[in-house]
Protein backbone atom coordinates (compact mmCIF):
# COMPACT_ATOMS: atom_id res chain seq x y z
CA UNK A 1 -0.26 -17.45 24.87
CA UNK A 2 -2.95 -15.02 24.93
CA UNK A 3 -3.82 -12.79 22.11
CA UNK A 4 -4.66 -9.31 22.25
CA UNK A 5 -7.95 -8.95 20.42
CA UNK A 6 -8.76 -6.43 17.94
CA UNK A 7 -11.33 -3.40 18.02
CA UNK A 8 -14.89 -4.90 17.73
CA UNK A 9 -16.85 -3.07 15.54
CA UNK A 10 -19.07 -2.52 12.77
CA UNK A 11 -20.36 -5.36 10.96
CA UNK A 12 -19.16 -7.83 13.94
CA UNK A 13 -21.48 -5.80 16.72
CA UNK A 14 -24.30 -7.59 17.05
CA UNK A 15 -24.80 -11.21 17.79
CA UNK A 16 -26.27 -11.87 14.85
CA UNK A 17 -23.26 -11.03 13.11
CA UNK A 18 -20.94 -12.51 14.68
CA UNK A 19 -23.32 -15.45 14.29
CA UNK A 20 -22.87 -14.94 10.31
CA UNK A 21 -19.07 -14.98 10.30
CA UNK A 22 -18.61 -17.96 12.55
CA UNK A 23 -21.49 -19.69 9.49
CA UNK A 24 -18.79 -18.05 6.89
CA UNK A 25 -15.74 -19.00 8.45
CA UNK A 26 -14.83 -15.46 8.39
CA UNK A 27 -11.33 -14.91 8.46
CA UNK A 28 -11.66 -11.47 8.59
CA UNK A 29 -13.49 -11.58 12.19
CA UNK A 30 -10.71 -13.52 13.63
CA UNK A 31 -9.23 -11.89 17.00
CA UNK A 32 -12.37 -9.89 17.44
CA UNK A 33 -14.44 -12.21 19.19
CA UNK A 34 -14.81 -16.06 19.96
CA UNK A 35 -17.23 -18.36 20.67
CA UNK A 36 -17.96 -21.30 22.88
CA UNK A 37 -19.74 -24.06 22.37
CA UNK A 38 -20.96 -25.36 25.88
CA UNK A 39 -21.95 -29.37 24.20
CA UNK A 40 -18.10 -29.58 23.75
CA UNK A 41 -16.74 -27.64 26.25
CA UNK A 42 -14.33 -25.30 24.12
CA UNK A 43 -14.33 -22.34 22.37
CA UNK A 44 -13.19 -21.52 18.93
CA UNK A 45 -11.96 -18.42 16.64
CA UNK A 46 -14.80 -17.18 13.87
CA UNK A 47 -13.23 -18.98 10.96
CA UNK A 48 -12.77 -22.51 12.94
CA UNK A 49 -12.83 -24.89 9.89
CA UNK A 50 -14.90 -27.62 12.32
CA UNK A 51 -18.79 -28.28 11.81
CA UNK A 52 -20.46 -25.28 12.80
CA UNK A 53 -22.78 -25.84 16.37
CA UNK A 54 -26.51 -25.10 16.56
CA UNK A 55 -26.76 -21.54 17.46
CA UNK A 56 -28.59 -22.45 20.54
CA UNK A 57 -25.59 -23.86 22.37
CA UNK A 58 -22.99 -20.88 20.96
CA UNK A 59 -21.89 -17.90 23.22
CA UNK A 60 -20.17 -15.41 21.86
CA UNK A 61 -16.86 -13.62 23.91
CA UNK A 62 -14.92 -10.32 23.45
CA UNK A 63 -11.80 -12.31 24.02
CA UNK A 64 -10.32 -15.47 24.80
CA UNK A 65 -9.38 -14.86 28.63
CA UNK A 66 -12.93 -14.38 29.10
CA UNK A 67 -14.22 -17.74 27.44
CA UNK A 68 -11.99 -19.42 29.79
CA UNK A 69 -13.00 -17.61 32.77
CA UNK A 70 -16.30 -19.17 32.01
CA UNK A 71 -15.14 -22.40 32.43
CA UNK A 72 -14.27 -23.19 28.50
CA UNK A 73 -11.07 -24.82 26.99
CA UNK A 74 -9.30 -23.69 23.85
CA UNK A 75 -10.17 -25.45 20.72
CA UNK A 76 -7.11 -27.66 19.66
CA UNK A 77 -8.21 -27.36 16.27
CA UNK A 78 -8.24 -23.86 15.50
CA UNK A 79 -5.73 -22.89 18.16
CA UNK A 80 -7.61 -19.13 19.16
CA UNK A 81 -5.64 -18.08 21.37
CA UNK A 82 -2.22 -18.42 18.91
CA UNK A 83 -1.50 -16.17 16.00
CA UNK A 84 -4.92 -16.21 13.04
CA UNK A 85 -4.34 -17.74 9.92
CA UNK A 86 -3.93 -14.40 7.98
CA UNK A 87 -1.00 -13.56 10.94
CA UNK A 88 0.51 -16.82 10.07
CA UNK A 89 0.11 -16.45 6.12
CA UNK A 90 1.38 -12.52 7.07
CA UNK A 91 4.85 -14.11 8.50
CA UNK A 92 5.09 -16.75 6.04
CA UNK A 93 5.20 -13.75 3.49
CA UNK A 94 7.41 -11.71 5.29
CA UNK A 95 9.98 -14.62 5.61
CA UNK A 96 9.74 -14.90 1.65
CA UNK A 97 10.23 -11.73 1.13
CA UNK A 98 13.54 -11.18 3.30
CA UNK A 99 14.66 -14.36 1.44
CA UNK A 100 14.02 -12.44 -2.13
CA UNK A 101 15.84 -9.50 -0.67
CA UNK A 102 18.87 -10.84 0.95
CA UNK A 103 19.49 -13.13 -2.41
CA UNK A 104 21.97 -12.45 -4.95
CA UNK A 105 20.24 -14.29 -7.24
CA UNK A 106 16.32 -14.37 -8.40
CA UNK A 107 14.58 -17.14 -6.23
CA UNK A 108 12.05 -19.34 -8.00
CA UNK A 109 9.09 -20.27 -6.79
CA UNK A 110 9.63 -23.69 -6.32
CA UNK A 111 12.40 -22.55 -3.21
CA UNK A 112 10.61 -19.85 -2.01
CA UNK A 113 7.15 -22.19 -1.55
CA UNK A 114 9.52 -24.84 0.12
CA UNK A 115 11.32 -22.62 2.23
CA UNK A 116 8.41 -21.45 3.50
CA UNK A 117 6.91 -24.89 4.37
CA UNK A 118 3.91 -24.05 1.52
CA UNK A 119 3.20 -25.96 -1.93
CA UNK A 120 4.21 -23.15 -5.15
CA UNK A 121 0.62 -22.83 -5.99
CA UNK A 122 -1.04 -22.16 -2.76
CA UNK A 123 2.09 -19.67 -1.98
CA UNK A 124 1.91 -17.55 -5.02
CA UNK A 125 -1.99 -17.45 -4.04
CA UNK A 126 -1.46 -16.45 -0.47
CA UNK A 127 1.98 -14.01 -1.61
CA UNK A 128 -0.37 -11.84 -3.97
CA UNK A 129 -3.62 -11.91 -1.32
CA UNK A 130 -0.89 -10.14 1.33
CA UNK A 131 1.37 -8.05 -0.72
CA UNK A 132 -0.64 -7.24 -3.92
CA UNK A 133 2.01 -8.28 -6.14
CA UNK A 134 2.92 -11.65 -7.73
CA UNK A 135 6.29 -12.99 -6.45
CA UNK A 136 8.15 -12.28 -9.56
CA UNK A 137 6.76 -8.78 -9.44
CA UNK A 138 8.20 -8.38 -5.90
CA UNK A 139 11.55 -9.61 -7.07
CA UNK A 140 11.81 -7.05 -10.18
CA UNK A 141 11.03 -4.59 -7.73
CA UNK A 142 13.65 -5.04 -5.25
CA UNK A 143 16.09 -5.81 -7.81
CA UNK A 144 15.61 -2.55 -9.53
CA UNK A 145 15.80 -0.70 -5.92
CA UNK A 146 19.19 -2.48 -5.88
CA UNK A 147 20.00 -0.79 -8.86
CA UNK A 148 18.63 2.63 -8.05
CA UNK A 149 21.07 2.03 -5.51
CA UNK A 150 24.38 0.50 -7.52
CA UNK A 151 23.93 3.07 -9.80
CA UNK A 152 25.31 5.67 -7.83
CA UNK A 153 28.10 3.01 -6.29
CA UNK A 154 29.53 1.67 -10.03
CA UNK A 155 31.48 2.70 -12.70
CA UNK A 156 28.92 1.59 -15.63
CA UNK A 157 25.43 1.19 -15.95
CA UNK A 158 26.05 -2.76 -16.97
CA UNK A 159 27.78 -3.58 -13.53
CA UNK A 160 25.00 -2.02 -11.73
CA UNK A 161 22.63 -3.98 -13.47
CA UNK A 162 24.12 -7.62 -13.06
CA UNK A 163 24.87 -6.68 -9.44
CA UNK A 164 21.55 -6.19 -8.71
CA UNK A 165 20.44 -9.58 -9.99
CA UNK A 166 19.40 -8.97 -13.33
CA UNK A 167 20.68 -11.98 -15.66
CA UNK A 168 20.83 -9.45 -18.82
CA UNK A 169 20.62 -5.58 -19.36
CA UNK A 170 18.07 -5.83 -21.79
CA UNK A 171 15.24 -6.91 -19.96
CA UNK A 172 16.44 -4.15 -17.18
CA UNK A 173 16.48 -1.72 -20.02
CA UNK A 174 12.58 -2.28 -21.25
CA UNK A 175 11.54 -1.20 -18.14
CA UNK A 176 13.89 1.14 -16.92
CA UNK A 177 12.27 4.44 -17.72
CA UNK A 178 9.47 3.18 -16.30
CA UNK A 179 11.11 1.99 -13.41
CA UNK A 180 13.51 5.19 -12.81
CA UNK A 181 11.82 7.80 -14.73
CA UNK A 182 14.88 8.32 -17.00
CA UNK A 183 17.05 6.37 -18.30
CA UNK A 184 19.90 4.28 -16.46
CA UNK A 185 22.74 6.08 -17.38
CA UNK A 186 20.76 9.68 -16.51
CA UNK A 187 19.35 8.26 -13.27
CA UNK A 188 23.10 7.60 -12.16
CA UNK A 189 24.41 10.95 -13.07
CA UNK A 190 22.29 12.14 -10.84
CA UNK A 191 19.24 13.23 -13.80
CA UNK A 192 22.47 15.11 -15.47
CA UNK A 193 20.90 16.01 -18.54
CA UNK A 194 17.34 15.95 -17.95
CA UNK A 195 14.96 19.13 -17.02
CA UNK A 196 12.66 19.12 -14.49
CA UNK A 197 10.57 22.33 -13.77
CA UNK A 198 9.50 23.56 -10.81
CA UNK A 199 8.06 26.04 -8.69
CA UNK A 200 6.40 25.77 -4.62
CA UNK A 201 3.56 28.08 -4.53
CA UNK A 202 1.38 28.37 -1.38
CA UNK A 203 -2.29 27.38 -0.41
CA UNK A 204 -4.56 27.18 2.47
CA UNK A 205 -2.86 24.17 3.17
CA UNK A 206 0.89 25.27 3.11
CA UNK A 207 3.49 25.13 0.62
CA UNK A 208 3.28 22.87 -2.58
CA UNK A 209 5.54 21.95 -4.75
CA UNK A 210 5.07 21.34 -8.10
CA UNK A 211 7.14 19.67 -10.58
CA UNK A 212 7.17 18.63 -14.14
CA UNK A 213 9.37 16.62 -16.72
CA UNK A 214 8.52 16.43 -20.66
CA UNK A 215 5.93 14.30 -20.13
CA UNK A 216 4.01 16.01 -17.56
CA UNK A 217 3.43 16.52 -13.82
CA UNK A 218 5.60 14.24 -11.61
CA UNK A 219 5.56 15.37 -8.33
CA UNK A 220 2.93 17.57 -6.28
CA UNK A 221 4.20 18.03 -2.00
CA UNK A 222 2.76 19.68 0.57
CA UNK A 223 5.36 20.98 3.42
CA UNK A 224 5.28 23.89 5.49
CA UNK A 225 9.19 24.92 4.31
CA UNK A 226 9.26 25.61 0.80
CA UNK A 227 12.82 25.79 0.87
CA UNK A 228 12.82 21.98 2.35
CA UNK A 229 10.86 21.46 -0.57
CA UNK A 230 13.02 22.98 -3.03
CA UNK A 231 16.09 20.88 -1.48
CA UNK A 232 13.96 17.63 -1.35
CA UNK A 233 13.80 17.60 -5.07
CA UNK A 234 17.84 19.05 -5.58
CA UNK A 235 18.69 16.00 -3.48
CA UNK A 236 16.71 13.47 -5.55
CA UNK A 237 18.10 14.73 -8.89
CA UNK A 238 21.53 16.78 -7.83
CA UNK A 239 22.53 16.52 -11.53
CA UNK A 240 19.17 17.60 -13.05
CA UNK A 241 18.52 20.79 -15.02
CA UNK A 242 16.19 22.50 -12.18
CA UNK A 243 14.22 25.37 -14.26
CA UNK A 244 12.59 27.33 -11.04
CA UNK A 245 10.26 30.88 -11.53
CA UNK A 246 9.29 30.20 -14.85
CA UNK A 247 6.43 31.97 -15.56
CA UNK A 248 4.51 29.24 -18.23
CA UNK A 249 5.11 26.53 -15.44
CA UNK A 250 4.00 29.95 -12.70
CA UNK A 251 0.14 28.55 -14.80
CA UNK A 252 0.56 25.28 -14.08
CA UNK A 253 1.02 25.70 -10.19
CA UNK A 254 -1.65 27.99 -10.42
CA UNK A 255 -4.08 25.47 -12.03
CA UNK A 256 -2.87 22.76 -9.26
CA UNK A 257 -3.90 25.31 -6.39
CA UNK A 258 -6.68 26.07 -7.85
CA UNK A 259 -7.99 22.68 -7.90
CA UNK A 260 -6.67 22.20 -4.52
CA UNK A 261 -8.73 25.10 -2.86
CA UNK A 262 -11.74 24.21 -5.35
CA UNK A 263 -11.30 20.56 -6.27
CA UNK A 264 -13.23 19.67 -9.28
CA UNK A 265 -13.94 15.95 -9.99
CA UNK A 266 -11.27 15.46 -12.25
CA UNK A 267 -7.68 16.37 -12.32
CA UNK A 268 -7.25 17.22 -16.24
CA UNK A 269 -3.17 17.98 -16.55
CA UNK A 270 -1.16 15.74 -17.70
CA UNK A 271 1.07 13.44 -15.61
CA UNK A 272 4.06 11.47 -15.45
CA UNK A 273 3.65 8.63 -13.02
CA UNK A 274 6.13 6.10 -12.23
CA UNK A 275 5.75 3.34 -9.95
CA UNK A 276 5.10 -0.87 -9.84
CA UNK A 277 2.77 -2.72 -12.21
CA UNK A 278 0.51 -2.71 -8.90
CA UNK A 279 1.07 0.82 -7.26
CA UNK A 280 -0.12 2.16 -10.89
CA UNK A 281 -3.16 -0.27 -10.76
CA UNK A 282 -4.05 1.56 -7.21
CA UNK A 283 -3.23 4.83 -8.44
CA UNK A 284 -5.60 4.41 -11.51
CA UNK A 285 -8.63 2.84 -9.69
CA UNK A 286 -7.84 6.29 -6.97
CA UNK A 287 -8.70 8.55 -10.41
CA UNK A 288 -12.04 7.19 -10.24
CA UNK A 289 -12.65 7.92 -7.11
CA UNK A 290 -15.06 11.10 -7.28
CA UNK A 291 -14.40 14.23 -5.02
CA UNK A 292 -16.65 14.40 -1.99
CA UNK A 293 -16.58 10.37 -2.25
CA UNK A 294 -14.29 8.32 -0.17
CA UNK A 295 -13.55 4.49 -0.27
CA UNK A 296 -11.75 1.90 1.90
CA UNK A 297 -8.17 0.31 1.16
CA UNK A 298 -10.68 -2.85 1.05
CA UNK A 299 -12.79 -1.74 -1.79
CA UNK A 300 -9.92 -0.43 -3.83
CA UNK A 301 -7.83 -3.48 -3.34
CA UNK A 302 -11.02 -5.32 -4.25
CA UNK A 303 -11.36 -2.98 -7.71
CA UNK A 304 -7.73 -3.46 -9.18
CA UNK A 305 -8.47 -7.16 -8.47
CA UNK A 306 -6.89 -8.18 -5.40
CA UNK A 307 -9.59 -7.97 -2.51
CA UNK A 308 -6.70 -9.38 0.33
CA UNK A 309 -3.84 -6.94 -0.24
CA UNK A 310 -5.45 -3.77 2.00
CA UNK A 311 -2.17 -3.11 3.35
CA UNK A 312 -0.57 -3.32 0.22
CA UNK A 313 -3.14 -0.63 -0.92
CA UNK A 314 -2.01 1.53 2.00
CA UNK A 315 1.78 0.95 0.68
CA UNK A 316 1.07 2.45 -2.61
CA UNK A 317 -0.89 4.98 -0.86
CA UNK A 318 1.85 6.31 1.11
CA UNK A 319 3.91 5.96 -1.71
CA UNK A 320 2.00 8.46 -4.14
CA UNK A 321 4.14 11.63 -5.08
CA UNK A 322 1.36 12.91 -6.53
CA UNK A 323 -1.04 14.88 -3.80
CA UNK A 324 -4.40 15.40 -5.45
CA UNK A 325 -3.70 14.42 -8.40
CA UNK A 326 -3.86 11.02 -7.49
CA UNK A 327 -6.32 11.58 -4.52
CA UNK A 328 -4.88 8.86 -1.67
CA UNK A 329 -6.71 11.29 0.93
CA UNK A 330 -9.83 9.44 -0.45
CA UNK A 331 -9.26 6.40 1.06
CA UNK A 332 -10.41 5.80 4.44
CA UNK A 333 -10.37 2.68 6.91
CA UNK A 334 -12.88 0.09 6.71
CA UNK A 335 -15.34 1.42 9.43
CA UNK A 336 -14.80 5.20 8.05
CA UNK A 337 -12.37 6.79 10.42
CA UNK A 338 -9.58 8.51 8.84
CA UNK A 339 -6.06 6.93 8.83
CA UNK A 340 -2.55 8.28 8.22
CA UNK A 341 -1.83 10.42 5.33
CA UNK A 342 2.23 11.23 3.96
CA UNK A 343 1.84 15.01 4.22
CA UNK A 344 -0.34 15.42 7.33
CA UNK A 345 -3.86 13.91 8.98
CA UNK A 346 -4.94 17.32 9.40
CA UNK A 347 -4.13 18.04 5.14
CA UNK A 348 -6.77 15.24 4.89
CA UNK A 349 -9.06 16.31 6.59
CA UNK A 350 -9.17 19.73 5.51
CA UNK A 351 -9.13 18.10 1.85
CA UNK A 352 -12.04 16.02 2.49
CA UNK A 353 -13.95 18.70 3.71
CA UNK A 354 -13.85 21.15 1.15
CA UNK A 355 -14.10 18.66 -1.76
CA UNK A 356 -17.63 17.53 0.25
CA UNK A 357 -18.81 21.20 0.43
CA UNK A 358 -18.20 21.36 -3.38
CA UNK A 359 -20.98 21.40 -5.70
């Protein structure tokens, strides 16, 4: 089976870097280059976990089809032209996680490690490096989407909670604002009861929508149909008290465009963020992020402690309701190019810009 390779690039241009990696068994480098070793005859992935050759006798090859062209064999050892080690670890994870989500019950570690063919230690190691989150995290998080979801299925809050997994309510309920952003029973009613303010104003960048509960700021969208916007947050909270047009909430839409159109380095209202034990980790280390700076999903996964869950970095990204406030457009891919961006490539751009013309 051969293996498309990835983009070389960057720090893995020159020969003397690839020359590094294959010395640190770089992971990281695997599928963008191998090398052959012409004393032995084969050629190996970067991170080959074999004695490393002199460099005299090492060429180094954009992909595997072309080592072999040369005349080289693939190393049975390292297997390069199969899946790399973090692709393997990547579907190992994914298997877990299908297991925690198809379960009626919580899954230990102990079964999830051995259904997985792994040892409980090195999996919850290699589960946190790819997802960001422990495996009990993960759990607690797709058990409460399950009840987000019974919720609005059941007749009481209690047989929402137990059919979602949870062995008792009040563990469920210690988290649950945190979790929902209301309580249980107002979450299911549709946020009957509560009052979120609101109002969609427009920038140079579209429409925004701003909107607030008691405890601050909770939601900040771009769109180009304020009156999708306006439905958006009806159909999240159809039960809600919506307060729209009024003018003391009028100032706080006008202090979020304002910062939009001249972004200052911090964003000083106050919010009301809910999300994972790990998506708030990401969200904080974003704060510090100055304008006109920008940072990779690498170096912010690295920051809140957890330098192998990039793509769970994106996740939270993309999961932000909170546009500039929490500035995702900050983060850019490892070799600087911009990536994707929930309301718009262009948005970031334009955001990046102006916040790098800013004095």
């Amino acid at each position: 089976m051969n293996v498309k390779p990835r983009e070389v690039f960057g720090s893995y241009a020159s020969d003397d870097a690839k020359w590094q990696a294959v010395l640190d068994k770089d992971q990281a480098a695997d599928g963008r280059f191998v090398f052959s070793v012409k004393t032995t005859g084969v050629y190996c992935r970067p991170s080959c976990p074999g004695r490393p050759p002199l460099r005299r006798n090492v060429t180094f090859h954009a992909t595997p089809a072309e080592a072999e062209a040369a005349g080289f064999r693939a190393c049975k050892r390292c297997r390069p032209t199969g899946p790399t080690l973090e692709e393997e670890r990547a579907a190992k994870v994914a298997r877990a996680c299908k297991l925690i989500e198809a379960s009626d019950e919580p899954l230990d570690l102990t079964a999830l490690a051995k259904a997985v063919a792994m040892s409980p230690h090195h999996f919850h190691r290699v589960f946190v490096a790819v997802t960001g989150v422990t495996p009990k995290a993960y759990t607690a998080a797709r058990r409460s989407e399950r009840v987000r979801k019974a919720l609005t299925d059941r007749n009481t809050v209690t047989e929402a909670i137990y059919d979602a997994g949870f062995n008792s309510n009040s563990r469920f309920y210690e988290k649950s604002t945190q979790t929902l952003g209301m309580t249980p029973s107002t979450f299911r009613d549709g946020g009957a009861g509560a009052t979120i303010r609101f109002a969609v104003g427009e920038c140079s960048l579209g429409s925004v929508l701003v909107a607030a509960s008691d405890k601050g700021v909770c939601a900040i969208q771009f769109g180009d149909d304020p009156d999708a916007l306006a439905r958006a947050l009806q159909d999240r909270f159809p039960k809600a008290r919506l307060v729209g047009g009024d003018k003391t909430f009028e100032e706080t839409v006008a202090k979020v465009i304002g910062f939009i159109e001249a972004p200052r380095t911090r964003f000083d209202l106050p919010l009301d963020v809910q999300g994972t034990v790990f998506q708030q980790k990401v969200w904080a280390a974003l704060r510090e992020v100055p304008a006109g700076k920008t940072v990779s999903y690498t170096e912010i996964a690295r920051r809140v402690g957890m330098p192998r869950a990039a793509r769970a970095v994106a996740q939270a990204c993309g999961a932000n309701d909170l546009a500039v406030a929490i500035p995702c457009h900050r983060v850019v891919r490892r070799n600087g190019n911009l990536s994707g961006y929930r309301w718009g490539v262009q948005r970031k751009t334009a955001l990046l810009q102006r916040e790098a013309m800013t004095p």
